[in-house]
Each structure stands twice: as C-alpha cells, then as structure tokens.
C-alpha atoms as a PDB file:
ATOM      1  CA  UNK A   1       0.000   0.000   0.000  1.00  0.00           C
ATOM      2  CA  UNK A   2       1.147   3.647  -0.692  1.00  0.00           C
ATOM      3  CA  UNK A   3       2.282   5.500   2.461  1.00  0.00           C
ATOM      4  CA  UNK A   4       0.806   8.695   2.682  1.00  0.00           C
ATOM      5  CA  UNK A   5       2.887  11.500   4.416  1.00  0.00           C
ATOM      6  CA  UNK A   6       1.175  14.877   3.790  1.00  0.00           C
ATOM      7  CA  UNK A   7      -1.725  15.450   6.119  1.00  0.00           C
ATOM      8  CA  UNK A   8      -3.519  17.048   3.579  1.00  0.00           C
ATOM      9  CA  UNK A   9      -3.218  14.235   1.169  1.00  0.00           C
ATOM     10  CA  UNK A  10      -4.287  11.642   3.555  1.00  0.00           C
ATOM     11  CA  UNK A  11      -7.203  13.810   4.712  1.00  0.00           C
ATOM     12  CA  UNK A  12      -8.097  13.813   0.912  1.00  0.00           C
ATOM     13  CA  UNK A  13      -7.645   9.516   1.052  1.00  0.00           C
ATOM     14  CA  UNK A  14      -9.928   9.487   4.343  1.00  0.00           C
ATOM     15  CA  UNK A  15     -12.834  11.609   2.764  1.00  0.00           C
ATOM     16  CA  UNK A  16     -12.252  10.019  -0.633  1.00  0.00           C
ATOM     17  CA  UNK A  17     -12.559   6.012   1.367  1.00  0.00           C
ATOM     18  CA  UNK A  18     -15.603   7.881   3.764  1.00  0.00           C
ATOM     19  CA  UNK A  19     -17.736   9.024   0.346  1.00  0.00           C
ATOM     20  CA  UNK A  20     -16.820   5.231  -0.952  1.00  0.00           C
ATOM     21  CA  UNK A  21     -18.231   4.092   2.637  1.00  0.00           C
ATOM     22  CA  UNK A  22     -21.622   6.214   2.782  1.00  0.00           C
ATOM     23  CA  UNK A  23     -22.340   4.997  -0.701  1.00  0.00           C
ATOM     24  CA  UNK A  24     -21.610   1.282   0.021  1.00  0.00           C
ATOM     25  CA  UNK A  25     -24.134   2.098   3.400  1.00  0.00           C
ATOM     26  CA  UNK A  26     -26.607   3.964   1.391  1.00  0.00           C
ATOM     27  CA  UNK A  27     -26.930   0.971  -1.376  1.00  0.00           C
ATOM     28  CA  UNK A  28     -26.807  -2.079   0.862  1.00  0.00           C
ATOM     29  CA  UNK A  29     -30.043  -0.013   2.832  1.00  0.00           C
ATOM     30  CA  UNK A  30     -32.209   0.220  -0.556  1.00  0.00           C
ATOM     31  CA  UNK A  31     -30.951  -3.280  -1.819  1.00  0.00           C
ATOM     32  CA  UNK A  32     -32.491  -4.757   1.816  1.00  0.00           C
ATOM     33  CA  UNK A  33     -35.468  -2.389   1.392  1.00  0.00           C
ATOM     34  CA  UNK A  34     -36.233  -3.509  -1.966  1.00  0.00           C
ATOM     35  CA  UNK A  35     -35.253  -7.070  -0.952  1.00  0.00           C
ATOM     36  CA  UNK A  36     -37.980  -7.014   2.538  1.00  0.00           C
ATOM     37  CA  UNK A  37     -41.039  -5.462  -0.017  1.00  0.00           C
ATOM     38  CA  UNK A  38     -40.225  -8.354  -2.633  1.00  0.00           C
ATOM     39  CA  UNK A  39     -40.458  -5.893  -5.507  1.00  0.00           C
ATOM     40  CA  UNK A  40     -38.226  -7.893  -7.709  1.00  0.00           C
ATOM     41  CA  UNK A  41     -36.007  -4.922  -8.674  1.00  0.00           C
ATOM     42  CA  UNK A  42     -32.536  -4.258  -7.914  1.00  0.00           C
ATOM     43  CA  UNK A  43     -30.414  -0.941  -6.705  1.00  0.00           C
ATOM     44  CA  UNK A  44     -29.567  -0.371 -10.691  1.00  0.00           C
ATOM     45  CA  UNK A  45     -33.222  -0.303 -11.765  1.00  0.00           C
ATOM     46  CA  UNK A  46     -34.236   1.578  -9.043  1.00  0.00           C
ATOM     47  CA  UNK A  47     -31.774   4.598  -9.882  1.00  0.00           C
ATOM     48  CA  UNK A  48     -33.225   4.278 -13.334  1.00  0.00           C
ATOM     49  CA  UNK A  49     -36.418   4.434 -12.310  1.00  0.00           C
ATOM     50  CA  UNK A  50     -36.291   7.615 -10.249  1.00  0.00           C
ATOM     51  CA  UNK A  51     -34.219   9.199 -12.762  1.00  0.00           C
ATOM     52  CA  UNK A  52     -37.322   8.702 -15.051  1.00  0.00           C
ATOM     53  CA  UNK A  53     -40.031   9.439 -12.420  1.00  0.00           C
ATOM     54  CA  UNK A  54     -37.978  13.214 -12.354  1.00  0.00           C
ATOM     55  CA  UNK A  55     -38.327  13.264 -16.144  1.00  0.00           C
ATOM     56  CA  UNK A  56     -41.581  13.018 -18.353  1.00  0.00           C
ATOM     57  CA  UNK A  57     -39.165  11.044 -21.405  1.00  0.00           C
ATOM     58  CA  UNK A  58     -35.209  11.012 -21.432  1.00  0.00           C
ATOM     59  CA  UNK A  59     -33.097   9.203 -23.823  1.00  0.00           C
ATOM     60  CA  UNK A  60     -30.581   6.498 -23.042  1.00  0.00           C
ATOM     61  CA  UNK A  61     -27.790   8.315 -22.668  1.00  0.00           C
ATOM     62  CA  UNK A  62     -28.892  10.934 -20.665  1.00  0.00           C
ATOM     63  CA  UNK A  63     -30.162   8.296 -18.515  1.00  0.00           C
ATOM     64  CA  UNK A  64     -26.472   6.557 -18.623  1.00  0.00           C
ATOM     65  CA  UNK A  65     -24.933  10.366 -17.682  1.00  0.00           C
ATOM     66  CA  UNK A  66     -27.491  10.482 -14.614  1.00  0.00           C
ATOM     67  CA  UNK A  67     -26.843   6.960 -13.124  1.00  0.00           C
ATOM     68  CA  UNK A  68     -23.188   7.214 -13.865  1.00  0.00           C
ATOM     69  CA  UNK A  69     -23.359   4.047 -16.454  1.00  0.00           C
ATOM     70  CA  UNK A  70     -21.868   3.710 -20.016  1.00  0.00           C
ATOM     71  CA  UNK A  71     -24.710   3.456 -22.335  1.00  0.00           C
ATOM     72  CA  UNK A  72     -24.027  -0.655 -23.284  1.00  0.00           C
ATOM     73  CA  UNK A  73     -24.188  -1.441 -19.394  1.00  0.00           C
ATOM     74  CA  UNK A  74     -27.518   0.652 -18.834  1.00  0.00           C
ATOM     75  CA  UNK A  75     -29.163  -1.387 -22.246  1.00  0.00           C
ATOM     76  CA  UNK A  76     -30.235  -4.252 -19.840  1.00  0.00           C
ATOM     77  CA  UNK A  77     -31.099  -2.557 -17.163  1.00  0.00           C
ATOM     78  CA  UNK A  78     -33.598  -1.036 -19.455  1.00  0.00           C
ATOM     79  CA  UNK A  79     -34.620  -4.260 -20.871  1.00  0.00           C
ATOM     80  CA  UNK A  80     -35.389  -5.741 -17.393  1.00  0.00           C
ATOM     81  CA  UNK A  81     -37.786  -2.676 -16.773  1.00  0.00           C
ATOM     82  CA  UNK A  82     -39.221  -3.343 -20.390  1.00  0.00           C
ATOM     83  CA  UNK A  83     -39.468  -6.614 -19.525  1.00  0.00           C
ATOM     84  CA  UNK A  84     -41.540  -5.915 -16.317  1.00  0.00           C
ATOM     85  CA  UNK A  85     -43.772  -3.354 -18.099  1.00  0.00           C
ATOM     86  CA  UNK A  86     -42.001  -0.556 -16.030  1.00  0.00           C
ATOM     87  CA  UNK A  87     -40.377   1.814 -18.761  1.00  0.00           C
ATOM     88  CA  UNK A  88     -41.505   2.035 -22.213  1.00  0.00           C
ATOM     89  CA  UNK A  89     -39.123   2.700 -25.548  1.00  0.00           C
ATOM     90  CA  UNK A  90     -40.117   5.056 -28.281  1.00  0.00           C
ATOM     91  CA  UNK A  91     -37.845   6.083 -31.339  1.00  0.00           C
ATOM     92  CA  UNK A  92     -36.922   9.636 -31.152  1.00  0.00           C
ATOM     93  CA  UNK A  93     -38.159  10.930 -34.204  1.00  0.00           C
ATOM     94  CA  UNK A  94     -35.614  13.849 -34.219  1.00  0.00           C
ATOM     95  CA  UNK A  95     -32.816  10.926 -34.172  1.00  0.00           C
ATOM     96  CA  UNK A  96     -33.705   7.840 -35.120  1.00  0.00           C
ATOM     97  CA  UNK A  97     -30.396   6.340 -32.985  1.00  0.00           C
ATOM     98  CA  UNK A  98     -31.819   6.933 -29.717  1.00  0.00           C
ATOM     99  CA  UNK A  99     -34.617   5.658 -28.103  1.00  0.00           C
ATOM    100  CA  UNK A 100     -36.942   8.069 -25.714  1.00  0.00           C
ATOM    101  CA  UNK A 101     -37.370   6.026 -22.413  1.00  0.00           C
ATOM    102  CA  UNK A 102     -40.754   6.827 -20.581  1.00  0.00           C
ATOM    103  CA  UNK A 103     -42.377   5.272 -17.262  1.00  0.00           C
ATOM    104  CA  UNK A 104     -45.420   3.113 -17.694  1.00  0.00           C
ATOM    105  CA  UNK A 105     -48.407   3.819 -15.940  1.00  0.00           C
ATOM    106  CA  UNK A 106     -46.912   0.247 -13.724  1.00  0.00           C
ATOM    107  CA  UNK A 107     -43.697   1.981 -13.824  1.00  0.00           C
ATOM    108  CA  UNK A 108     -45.035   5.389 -12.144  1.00  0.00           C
ATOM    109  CA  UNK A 109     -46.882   3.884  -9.158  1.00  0.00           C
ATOM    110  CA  UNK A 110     -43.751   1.742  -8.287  1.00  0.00           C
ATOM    111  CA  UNK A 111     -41.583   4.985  -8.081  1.00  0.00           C
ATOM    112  CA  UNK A 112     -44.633   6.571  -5.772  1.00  0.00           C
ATOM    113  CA  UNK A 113     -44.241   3.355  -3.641  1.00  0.00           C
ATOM    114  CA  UNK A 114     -40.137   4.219  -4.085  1.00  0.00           C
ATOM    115  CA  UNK A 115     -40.950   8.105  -3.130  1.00  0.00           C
ATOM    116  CA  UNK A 116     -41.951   7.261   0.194  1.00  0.00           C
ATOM    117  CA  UNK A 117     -39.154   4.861   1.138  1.00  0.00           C
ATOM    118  CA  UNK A 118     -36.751   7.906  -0.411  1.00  0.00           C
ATOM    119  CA  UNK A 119     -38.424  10.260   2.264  1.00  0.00           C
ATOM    120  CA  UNK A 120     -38.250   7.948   5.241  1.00  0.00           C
ATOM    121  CA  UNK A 121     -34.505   7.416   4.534  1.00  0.00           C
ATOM    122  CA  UNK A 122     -33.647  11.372   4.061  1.00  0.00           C
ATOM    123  CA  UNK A 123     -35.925  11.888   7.200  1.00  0.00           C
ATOM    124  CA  UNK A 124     -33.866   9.876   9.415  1.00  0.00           C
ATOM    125  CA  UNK A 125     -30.832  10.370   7.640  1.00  0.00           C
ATOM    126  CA  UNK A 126     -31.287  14.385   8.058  1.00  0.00           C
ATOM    127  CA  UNK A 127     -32.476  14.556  11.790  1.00  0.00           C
ATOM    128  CA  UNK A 128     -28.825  14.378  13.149  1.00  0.00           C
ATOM    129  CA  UNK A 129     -27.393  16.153  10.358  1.00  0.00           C
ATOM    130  CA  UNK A 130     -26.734  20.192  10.488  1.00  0.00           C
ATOM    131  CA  UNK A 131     -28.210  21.564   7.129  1.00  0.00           C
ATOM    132  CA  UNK A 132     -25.719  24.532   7.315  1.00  0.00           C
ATOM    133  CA  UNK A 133     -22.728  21.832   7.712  1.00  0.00           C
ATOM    134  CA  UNK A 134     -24.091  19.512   5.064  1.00  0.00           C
ATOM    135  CA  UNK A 135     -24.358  22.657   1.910  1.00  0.00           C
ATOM    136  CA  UNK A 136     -20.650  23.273   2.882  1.00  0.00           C
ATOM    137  CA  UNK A 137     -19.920  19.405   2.537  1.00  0.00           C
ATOM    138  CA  UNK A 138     -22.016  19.618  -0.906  1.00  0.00           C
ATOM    139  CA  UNK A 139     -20.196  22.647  -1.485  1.00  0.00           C
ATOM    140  CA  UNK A 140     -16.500  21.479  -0.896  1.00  0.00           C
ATOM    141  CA  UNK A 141     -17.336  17.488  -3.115  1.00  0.00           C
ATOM    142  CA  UNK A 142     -18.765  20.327  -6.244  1.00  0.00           C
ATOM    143  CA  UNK A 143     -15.347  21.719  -5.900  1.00  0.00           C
ATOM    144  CA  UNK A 144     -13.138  19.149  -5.723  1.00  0.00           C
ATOM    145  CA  UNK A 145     -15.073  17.648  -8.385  1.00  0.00           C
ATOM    146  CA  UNK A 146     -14.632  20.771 -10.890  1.00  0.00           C
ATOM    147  CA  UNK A 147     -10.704  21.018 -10.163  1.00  0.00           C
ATOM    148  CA  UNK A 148     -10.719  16.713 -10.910  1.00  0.00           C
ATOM    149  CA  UNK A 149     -12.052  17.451 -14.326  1.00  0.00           C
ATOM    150  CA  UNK A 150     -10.462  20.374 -14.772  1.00  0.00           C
ATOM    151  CA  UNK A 151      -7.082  18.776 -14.235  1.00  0.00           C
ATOM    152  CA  UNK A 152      -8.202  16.035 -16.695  1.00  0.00           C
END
C-alpha cells in the first residue's frame, strides 16, 4: 500500500474512502429495502427508475450520464424494466439512434411506492445532520469535483 505523508493528502484519502463508505451504506439499505417489499427490482433499476419518475421522457444516454453508467451497461437494465412493463421505448423521431425512455403507468406507481421509502430514509438520515454543515460538505465534493475534471 502507498504510504501517505502529507496530512492534507491523507485527509483527501480518508474523505475520498468515507464518500466510498456512505455509498456502500446507502446501497446495501435500498438493496435490503427492496429485498424485505419483494419488488423484484434491484439498486440499478431503481436509480433508473427515479431518474425517469424526475423526467416526463429522457433518452438512453442521458439516462447513462445520470446513473453514472456507459450506455451498453444501462441497455439491460432497461430491458429488465421493459421486460416488467415498467419503462416504455419510443424512437426519437428527431434521431432515429436513440430511443426516448418513458415510465409506464406500472412503472409510475412503483416509483410513488419508491418516493416514500426515499423520504423515510432522508428523514432519518437528516435529523442528526446540520443543514448549514451539510451545503458546505455539498459545497466542498462540487469543488473538488470541478478542479478533478479540470485537471483532466
């Protein structure tokens, strides 16, 4: 393992490994969540489906940019949902290569059901949280995030 000796550098390692750890936290809660109400989804479809609950009809790969997915790796996800009469395809007449990705009816009472179980996690995830601390943490990760890909 590479030894670290600037504090500032390992305090960049330590909230780069605690991010890594609040999103490992975060999924394993909605995978047992979706696992206890037997929905037959998984954590993937789920962040497709509430990417398309906050849009009326998104293609592909703006679905792929949201969910952080390359566009080949997101194709089955979408074909589960199909599958399960969650998400419909249409052509998008304006380009013909993409395909406009809408919830079904099915689709859009699942992500109400999803809605609530969103709210009860932020609620209790929020109550010991200081708001005024947590926009300067959202602050400081925009930041750091603009000087990564400005420096690539």
């Amino acid at each position: 393992m590479i030894e670290i000796e600037n504090t500032n550098m390992a305090k960049l390692v330590e909230l780069i490994d605690s991010i890594k750890d609040i999103r490992f936290v975060i999924q394993a809660y909605f995978k047992k969540q979706l696992k206890n109400n037997d929905l037959g989804i998984t954590v993937e479809m789920l962040e497709v489906l509430m990417v398309l609950s906050r849009n009326k009809q998104i293609n592909q790969q703006q679905i792929a940019d949201r969910v952080r997915k390359n566009k080949a790796n997101l194709t089955p996800i979408i074909d589960k949902l199909s599958a399960k009469d969650l998400v419909l395809r249409q052509e998008d007449f304006t380009d013909r290569r993409n395909k406009l990705i809408t919830l079904t009816e099915k689709g859009q009472k699942l992500c109400k059901t999803y809605s609530r179980m969103f709210e009860e996690f932020y609620t209790n995830f929020l109550k010991d949280v200081d708001i005024q601390n947590l926009n300067k943490t959202i602050s400081m990760l925009k930041k750091i995030g603009q000087q990564v890909t400005i420096s690539n």
